[in-house]
PDB file of N, CA and C in Angstrom:
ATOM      1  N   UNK A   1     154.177 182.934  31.211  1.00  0.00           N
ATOM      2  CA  UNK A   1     153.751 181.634  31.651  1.00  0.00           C
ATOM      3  C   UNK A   1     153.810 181.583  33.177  1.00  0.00           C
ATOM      4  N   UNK A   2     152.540 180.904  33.546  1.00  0.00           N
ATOM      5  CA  UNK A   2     152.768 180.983  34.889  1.00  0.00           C
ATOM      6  C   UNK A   2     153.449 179.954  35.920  1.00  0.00           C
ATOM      7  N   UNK A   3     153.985 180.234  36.672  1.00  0.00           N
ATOM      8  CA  UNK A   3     155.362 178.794  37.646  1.00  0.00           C
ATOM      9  C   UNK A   3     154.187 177.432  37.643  1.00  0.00           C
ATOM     10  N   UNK A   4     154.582 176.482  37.553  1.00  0.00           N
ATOM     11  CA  UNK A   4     153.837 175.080  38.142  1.00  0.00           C
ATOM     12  C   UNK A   4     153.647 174.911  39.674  1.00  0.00           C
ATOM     13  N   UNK A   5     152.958 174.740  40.110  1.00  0.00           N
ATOM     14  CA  UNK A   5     153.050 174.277  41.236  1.00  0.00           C
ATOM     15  C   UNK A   5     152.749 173.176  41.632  1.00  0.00           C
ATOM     16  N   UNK A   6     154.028 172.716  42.690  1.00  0.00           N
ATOM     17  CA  UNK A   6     154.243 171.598  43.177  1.00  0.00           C
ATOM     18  C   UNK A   6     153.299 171.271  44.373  1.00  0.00           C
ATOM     19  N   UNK A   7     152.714 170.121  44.016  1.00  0.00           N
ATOM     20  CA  UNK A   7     151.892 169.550  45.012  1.00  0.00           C
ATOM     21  C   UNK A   7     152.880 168.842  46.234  1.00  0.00           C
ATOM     22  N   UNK A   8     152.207 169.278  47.355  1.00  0.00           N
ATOM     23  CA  UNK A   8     153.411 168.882  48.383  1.00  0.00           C
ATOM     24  C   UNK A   8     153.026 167.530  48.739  1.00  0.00           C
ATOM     25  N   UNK A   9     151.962 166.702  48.074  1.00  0.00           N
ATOM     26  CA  UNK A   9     152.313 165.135  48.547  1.00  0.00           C
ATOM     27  C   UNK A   9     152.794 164.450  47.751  1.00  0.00           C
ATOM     28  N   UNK A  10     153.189 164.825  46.421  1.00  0.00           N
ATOM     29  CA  UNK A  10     153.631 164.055  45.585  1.00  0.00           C
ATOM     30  C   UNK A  10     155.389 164.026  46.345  1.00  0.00           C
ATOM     31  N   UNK A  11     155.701 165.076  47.021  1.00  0.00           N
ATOM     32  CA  UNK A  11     157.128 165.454  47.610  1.00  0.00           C
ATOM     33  C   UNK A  11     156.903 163.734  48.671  1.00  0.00           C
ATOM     34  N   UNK A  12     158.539 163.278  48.468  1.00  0.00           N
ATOM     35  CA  UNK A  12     158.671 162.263  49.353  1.00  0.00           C
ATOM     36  C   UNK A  12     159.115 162.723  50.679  1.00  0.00           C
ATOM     37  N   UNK A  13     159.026 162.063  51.736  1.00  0.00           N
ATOM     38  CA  UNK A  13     159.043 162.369  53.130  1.00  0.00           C
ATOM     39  C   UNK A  13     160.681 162.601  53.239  1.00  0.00           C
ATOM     40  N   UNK A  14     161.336 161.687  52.613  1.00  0.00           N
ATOM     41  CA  UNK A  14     162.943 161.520  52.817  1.00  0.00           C
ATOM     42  C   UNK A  14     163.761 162.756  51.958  1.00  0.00           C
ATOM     43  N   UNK A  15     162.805 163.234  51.024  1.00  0.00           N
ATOM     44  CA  UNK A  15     163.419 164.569  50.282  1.00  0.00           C
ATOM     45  C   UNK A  15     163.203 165.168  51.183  1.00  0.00           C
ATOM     46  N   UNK A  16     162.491 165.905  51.990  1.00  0.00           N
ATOM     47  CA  UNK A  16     161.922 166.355  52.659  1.00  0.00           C
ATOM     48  C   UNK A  16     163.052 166.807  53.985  1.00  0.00           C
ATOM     49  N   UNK A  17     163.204 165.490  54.453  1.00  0.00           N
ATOM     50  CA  UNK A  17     164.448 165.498  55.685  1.00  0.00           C
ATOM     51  C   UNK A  17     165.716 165.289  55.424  1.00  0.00           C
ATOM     52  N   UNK A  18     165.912 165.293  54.037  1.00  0.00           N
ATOM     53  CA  UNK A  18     167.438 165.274  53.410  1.00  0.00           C
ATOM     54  C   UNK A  18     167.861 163.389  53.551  1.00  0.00           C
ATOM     55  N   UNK A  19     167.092 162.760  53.651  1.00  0.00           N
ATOM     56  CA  UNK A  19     167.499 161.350  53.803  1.00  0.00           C
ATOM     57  C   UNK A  19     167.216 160.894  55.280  1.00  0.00           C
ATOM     58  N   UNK A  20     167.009 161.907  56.724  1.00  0.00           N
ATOM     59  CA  UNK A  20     167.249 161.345  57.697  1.00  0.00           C
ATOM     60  C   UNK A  20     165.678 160.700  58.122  1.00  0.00           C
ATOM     61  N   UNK A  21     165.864 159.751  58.879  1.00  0.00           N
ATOM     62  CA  UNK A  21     164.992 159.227  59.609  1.00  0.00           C
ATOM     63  C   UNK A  21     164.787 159.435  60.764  1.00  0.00           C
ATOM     64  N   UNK A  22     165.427 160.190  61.756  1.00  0.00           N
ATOM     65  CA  UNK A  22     165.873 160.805  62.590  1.00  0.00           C
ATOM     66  C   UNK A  22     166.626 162.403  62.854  1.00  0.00           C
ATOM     67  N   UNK A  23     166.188 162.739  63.991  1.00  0.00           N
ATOM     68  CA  UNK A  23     166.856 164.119  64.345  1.00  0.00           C
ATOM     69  C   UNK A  23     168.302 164.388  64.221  1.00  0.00           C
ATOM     70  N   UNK A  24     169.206 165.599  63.555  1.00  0.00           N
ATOM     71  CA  UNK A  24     170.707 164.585  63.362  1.00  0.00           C
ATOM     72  C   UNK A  24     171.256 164.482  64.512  1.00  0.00           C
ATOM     73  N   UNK A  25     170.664 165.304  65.357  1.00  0.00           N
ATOM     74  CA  UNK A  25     171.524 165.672  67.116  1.00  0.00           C
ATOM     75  C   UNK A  25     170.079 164.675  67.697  1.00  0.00           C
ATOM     76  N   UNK A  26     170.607 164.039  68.748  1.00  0.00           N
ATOM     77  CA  UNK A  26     170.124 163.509  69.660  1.00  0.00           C
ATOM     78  C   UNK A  26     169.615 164.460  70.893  1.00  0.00           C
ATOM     79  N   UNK A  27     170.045 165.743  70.745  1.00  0.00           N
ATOM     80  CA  UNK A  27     169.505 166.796  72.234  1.00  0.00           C
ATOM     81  C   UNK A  27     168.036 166.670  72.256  1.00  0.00           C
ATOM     82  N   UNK A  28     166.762 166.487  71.231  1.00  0.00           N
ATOM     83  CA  UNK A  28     165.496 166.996  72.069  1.00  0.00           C
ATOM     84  C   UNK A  28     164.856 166.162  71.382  1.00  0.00           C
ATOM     85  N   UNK A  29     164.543 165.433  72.258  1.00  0.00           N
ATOM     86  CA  UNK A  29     163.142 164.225  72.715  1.00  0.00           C
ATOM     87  C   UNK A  29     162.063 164.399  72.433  1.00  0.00           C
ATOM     88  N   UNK A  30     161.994 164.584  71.294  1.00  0.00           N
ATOM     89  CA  UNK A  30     159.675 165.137  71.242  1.00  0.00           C
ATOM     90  C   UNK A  30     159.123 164.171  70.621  1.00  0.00           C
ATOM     91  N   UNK A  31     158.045 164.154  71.492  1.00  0.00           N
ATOM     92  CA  UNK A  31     157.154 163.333  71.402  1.00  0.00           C
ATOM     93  C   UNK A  31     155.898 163.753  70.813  1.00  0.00           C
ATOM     94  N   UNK A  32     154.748 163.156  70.812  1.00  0.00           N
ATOM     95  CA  UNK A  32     153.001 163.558  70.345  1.00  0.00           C
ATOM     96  C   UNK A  32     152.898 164.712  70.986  1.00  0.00           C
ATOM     97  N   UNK A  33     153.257 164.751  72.311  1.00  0.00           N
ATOM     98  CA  UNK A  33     152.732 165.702  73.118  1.00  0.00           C
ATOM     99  C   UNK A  33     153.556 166.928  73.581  1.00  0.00           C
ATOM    100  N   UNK A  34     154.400 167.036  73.113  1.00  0.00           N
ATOM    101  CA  UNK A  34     155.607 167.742  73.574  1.00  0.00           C
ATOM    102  C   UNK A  34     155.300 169.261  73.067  1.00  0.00           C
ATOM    103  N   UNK A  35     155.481 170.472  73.974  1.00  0.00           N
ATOM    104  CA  UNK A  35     154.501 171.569  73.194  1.00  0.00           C
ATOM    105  C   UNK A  35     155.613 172.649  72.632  1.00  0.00           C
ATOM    106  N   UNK A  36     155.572 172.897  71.859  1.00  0.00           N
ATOM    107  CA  UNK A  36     156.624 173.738  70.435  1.00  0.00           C
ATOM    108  C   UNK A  36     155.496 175.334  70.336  1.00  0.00           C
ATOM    109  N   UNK A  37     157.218 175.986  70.584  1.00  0.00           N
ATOM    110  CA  UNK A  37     156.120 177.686  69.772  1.00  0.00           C
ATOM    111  C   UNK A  37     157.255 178.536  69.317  1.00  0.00           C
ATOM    112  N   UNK A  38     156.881 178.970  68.375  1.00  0.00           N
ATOM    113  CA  UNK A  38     158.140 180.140  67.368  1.00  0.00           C
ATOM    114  C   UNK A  38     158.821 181.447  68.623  1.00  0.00           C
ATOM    115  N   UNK A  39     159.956 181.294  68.025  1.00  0.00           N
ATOM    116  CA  UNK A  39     160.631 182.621  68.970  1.00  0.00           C
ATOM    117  C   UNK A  39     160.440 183.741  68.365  1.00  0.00           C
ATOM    118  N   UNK A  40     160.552 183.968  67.338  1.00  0.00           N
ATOM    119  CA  UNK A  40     159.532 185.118  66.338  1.00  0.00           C
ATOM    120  C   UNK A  40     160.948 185.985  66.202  1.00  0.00           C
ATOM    121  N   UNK A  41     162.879 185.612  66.904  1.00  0.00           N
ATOM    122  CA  UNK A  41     163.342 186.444  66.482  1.00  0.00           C
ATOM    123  C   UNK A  41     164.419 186.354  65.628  1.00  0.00           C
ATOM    124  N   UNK A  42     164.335 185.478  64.706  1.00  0.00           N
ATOM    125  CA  UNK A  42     165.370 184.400  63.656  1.00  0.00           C
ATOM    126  C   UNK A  42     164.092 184.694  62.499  1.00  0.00           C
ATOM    127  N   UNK A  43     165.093 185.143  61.319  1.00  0.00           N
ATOM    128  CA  UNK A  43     164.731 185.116  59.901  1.00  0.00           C
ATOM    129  C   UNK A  43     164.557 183.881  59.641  1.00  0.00           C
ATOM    130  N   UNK A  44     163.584 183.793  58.901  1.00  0.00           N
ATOM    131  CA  UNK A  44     163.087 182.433  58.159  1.00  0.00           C
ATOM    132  C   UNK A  44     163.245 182.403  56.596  1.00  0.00           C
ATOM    133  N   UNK A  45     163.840 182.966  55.973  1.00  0.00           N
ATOM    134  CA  UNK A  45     164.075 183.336  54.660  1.00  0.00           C
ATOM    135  C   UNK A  45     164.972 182.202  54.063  1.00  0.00           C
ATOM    136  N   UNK A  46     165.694 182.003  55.022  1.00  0.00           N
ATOM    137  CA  UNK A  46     166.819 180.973  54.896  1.00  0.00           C
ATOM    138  C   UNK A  46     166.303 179.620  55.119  1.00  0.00           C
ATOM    139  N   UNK A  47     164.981 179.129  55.508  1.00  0.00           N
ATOM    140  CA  UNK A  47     164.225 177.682  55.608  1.00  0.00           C
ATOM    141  C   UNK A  47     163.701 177.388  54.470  1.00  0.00           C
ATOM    142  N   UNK A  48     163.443 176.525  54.666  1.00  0.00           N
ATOM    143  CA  UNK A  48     163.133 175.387  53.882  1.00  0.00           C
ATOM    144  C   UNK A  48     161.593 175.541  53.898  1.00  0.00           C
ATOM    145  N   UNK A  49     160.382 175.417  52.629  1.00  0.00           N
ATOM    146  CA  UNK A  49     159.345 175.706  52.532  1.00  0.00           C
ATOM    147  C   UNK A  49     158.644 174.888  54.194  1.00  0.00           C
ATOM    148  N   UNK A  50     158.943 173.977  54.216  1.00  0.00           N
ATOM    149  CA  UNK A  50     158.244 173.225  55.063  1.00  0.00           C
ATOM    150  C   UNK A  50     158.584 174.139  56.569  1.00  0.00           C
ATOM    151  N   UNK A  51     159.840 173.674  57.165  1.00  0.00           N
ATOM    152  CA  UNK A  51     159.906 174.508  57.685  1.00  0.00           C
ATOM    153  C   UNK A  51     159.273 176.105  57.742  1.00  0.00           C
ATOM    154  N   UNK A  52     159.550 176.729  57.020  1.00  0.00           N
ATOM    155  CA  UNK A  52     158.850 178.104  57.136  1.00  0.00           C
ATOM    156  C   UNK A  52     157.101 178.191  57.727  1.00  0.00           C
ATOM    157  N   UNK A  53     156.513 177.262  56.629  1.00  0.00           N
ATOM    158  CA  UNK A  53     155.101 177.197  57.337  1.00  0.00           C
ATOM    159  C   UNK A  53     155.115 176.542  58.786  1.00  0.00           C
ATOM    160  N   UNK A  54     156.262 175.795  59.302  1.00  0.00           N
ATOM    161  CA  UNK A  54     155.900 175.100  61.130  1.00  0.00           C
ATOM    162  C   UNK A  54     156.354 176.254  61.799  1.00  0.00           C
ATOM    163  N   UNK A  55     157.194 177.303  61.275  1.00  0.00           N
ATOM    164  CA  UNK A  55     157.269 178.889  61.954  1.00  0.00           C
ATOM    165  C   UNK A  55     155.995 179.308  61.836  1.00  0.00           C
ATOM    166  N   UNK A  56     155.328 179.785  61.188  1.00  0.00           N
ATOM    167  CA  UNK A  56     154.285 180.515  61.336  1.00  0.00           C
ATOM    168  C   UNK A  56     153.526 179.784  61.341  1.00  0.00           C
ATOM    169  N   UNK A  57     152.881 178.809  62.073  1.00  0.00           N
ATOM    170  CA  UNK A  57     151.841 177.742  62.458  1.00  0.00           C
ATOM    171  C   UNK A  57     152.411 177.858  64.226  1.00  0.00           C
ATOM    172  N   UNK A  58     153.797 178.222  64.236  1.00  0.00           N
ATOM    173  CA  UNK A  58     153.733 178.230  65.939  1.00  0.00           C
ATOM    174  C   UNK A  58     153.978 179.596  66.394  1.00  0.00           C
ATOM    175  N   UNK A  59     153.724 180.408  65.607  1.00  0.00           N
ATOM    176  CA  UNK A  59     153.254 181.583  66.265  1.00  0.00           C
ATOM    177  C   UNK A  59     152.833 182.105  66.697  1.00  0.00           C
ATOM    178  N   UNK A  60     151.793 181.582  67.224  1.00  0.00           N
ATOM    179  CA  UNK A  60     150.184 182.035  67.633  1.00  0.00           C
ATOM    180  C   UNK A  60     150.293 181.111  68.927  1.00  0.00           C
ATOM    181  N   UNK A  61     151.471 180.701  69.545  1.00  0.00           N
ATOM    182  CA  UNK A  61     151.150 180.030  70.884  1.00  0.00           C
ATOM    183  C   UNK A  61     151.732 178.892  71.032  1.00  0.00           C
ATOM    184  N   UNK A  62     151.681 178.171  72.195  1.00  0.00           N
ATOM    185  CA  UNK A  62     152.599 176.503  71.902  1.00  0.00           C
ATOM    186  C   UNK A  62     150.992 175.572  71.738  1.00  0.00           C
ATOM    187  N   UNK A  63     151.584 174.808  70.838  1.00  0.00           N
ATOM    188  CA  UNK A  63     151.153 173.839  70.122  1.00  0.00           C
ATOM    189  C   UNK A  63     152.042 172.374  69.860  1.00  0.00           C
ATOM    190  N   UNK A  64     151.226 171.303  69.948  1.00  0.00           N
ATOM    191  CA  UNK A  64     152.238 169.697  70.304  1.00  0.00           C
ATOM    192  C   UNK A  64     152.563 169.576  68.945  1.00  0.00           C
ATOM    193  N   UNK A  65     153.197 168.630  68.735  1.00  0.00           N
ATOM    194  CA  UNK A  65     154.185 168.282  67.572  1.00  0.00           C
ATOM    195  C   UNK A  65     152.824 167.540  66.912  1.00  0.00           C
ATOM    196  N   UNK A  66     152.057 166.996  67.197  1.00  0.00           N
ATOM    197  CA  UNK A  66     150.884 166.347  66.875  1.00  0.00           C
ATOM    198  C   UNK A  66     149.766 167.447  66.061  1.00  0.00           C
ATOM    199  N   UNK A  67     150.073 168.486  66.754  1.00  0.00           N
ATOM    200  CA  UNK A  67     148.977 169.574  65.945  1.00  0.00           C
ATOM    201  C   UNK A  67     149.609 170.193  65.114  1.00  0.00           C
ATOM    202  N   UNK A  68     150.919 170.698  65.396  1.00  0.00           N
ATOM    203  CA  UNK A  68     151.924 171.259  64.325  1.00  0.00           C
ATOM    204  C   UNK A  68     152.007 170.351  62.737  1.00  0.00           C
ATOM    205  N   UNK A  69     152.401 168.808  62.983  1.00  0.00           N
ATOM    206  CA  UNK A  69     151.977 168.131  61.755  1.00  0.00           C
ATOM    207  C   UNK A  69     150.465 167.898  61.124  1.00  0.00           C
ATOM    208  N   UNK A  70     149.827 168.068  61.741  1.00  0.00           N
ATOM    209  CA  UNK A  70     148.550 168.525  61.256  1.00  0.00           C
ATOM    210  C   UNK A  70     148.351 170.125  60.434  1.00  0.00           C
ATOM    211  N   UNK A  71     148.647 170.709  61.187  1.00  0.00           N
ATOM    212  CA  UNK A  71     148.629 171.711  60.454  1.00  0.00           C
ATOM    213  C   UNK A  71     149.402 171.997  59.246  1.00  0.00           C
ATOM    214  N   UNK A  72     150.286 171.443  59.238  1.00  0.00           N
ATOM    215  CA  UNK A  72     151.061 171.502  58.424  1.00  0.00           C
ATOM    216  C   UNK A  72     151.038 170.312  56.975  1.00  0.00           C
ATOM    217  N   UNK A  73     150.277 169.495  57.467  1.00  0.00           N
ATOM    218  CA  UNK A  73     149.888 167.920  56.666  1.00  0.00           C
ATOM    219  C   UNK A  73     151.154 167.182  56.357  1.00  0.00           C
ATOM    220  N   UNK A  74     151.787 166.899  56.985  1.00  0.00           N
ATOM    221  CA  UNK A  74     153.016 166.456  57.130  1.00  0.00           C
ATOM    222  C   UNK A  74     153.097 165.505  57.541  1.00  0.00           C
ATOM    223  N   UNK A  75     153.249 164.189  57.619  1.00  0.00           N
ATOM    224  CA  UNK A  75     153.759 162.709  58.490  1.00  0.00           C
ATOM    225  C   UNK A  75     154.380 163.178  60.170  1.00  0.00           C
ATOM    226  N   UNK A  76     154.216 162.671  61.455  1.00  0.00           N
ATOM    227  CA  UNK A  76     154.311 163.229  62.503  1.00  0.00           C
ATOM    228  C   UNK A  76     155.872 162.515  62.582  1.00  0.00           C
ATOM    229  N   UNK A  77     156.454 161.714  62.069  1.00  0.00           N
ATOM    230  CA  UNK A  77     158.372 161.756  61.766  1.00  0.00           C
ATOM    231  C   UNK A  77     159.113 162.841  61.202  1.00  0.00           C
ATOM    232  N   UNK A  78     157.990 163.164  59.906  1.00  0.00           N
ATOM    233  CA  UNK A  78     159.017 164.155  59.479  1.00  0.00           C
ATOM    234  C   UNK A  78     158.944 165.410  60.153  1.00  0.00           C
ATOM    235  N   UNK A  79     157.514 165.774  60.654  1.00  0.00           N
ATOM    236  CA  UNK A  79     157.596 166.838  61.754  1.00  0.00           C
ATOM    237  C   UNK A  79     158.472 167.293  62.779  1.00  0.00           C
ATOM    238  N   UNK A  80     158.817 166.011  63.212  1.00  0.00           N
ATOM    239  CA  UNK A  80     159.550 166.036  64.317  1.00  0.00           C
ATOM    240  C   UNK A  80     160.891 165.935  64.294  1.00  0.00           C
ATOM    241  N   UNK A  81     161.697 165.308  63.334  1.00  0.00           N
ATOM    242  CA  UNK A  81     162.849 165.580  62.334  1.00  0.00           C
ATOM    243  C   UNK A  81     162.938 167.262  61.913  1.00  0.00           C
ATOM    244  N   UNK A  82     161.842 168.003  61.426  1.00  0.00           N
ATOM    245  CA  UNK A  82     162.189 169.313  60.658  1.00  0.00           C
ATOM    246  C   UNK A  82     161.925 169.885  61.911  1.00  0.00           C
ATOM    247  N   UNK A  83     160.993 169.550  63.209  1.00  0.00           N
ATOM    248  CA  UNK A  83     161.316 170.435  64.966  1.00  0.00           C
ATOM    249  C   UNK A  83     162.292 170.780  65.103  1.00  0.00           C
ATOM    250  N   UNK A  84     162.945 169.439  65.438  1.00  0.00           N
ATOM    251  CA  UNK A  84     164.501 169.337  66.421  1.00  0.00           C
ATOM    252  C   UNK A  84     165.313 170.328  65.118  1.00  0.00           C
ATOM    253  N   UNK A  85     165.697 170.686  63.789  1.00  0.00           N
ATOM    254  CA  UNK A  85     166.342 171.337  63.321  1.00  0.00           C
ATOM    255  C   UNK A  85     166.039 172.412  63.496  1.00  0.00           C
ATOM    256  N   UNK A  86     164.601 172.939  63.706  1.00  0.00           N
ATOM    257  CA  UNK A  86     164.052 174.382  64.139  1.00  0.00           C
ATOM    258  C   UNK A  86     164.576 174.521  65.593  1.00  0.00           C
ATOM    259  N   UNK A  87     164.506 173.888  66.448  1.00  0.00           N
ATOM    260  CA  UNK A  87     164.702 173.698  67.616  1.00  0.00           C
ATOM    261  C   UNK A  87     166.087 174.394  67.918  1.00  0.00           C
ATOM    262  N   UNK A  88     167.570 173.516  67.017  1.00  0.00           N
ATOM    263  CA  UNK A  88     168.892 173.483  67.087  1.00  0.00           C
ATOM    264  C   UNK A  88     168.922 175.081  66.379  1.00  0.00           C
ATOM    265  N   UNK A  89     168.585 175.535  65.584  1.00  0.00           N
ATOM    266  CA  UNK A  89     168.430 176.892  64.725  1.00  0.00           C
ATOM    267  C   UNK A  89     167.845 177.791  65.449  1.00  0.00           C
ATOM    268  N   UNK A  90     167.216 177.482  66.751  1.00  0.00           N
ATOM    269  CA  UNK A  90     166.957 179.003  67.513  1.00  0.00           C
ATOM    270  C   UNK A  90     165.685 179.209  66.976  1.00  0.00           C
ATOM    271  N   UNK A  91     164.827 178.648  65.772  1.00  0.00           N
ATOM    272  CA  UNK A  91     163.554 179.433  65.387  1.00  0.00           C
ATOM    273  C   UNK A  91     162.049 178.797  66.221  1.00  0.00           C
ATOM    274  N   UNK A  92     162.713 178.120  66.972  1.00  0.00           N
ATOM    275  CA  UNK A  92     161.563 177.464  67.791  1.00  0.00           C
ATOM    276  C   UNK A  92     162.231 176.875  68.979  1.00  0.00           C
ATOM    277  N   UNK A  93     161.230 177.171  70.477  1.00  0.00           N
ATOM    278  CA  UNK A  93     161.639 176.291  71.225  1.00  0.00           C
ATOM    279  C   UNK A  93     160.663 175.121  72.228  1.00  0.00           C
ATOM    280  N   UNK A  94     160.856 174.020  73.109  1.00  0.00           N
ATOM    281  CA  UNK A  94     159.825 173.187  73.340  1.00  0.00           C
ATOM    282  C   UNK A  94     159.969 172.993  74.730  1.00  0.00           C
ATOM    283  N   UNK A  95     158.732 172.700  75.290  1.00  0.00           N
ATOM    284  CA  UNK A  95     159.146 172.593  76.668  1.00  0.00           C
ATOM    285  C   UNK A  95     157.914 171.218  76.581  1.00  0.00           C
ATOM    286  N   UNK A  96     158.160 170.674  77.587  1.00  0.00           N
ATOM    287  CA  UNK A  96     157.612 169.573  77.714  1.00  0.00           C
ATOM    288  C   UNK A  96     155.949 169.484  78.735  1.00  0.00           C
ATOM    289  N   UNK A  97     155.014 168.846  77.934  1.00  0.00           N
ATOM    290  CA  UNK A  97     153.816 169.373  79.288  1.00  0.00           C
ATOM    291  C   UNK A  97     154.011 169.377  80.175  1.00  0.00           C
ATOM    292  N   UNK A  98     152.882 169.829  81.110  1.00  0.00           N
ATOM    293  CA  UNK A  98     153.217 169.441  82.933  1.00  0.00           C
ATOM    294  C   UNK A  98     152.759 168.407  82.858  1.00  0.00           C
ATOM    295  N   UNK A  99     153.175 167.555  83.884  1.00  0.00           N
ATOM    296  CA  UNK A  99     153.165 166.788  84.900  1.00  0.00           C
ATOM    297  C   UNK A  99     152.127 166.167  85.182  1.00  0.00           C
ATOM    298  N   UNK A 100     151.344 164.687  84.597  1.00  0.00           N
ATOM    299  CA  UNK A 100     149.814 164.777  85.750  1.00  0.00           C
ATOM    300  C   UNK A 100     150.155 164.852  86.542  1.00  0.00           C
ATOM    301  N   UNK A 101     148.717 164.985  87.341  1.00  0.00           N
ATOM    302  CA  UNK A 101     148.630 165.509  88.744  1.00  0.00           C
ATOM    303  C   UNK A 101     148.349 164.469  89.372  1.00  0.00           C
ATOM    304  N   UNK A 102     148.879 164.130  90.607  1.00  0.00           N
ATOM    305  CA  UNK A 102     148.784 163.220  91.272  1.00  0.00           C
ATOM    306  C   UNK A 102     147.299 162.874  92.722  1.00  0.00           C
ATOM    307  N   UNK A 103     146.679 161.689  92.366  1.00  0.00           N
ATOM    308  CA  UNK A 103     145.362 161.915  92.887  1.00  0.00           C
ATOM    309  C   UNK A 103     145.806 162.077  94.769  1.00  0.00           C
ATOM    310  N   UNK A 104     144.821 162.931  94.589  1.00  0.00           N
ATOM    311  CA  UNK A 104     144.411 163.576  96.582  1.00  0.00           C
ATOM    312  C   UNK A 104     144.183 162.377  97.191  1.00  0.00           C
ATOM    313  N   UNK A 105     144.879 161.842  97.967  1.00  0.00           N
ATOM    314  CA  UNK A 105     144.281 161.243  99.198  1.00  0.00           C
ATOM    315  C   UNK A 105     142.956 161.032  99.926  1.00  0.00           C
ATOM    316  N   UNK A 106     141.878 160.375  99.557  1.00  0.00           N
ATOM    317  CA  UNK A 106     140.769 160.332 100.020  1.00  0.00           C
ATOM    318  C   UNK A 106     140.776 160.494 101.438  1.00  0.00           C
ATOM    319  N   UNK A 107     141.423 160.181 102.484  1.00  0.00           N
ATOM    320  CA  UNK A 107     141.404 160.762 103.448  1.00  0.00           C
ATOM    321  C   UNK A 107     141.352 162.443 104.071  1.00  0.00           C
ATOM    322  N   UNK A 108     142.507 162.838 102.948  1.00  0.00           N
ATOM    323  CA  UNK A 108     142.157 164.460 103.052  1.00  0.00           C
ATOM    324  C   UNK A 108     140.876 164.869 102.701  1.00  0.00           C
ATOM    325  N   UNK A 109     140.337 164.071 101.586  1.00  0.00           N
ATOM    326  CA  UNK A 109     139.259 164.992 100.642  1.00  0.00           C
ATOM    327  C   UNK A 109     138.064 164.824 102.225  1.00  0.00           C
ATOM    328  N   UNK A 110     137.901 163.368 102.599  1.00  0.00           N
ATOM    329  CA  UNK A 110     136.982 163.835 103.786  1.00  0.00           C
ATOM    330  C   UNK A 110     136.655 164.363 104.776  1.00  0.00           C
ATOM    331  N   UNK A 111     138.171 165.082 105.699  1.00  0.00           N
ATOM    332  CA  UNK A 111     138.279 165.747 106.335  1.00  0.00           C
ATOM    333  C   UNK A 111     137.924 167.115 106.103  1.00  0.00           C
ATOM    334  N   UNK A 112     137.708 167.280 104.998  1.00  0.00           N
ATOM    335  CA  UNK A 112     137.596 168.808 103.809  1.00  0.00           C
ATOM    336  C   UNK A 112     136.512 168.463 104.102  1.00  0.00           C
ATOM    337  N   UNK A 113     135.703 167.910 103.545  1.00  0.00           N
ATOM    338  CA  UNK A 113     134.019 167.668 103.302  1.00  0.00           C
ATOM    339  C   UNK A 113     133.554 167.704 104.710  1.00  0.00           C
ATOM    340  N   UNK A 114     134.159 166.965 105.971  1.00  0.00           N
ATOM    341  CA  UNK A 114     133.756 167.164 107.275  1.00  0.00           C
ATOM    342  C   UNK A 114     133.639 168.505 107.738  1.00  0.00           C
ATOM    343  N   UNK A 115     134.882 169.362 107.389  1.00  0.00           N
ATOM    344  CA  UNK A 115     135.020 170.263 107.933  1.00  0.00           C
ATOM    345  C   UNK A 115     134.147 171.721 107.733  1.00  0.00           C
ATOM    346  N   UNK A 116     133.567 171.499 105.553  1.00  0.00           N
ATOM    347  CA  UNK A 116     132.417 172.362 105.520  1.00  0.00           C
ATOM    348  C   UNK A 116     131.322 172.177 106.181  1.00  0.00           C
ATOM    349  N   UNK A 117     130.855 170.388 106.086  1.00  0.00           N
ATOM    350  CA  UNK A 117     129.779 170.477 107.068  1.00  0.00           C
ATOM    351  C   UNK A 117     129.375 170.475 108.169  1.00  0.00           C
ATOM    352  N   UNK A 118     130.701 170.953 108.869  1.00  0.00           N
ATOM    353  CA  UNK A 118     130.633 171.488 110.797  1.00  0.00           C
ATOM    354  C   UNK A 118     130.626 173.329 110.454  1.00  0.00           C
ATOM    355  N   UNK A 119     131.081 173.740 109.629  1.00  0.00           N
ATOM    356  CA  UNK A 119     130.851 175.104 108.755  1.00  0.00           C
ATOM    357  C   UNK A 119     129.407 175.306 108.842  1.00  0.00           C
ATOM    358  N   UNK A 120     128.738 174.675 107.648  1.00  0.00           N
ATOM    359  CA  UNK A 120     126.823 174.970 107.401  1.00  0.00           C
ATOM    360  C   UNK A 120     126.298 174.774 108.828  1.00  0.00           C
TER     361      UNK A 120
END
């Protein structure tokens, strides 16, 4: 006979995170945008199905917590709940985007533009 398989939306979100609604450590802040990628040098044997697939979904590069639950079809809470435990476990780590960039001074930009066209 062959195993049943469990459809993973019938799975509730709170089975899922063991009850939490939250990260249990307060150390890492992620947000939509916050960019996550696998360290590739921690066994995953020992995770949790869900987990295991956000390892190998961030293997291939950093990717935001926003695309990671996508990929994964997951609610972007519980994503970020099963992160921060990947995170604390060494099997993933996150660094935060850069920075916008802060707009140029229109004064510079015309001195630039003056200065090619005393150039031509």
């Amino acid at each position: 006979m062959t195993p049943r398989r469990v459809r993973m939306d019938l799975v509730r979100p709170y089975v899922i995170t063991g009850g939490r609604h939250e990260p249990s450590r307060n150390t890492h802040a992620l947000d939509l945008v916050t960019l996550v990628t696998a360290t590739g040098d921690r066994p995953v044997a020992e995770l949790e199905p869900e987990q295991q697939r956000m390892v190998r979904v961030c293997q291939g590069g950093y990717l935001s917590v926003a695309e990671v639950a996508g990929h994964v079809r997951l609610p972007v809470a519980v994503t970020t709940i099963l992160l921060a435990d990947l995170i604390d476990s060494g099997h993933v780590v996150a660094r935060r985007p850069p920075p916008a960039a802060q707009p140029t001074d229109l004064d510079v930009l015309e001195k630039v533009l003056d200065g090619l066209n005393n150039i031509l």
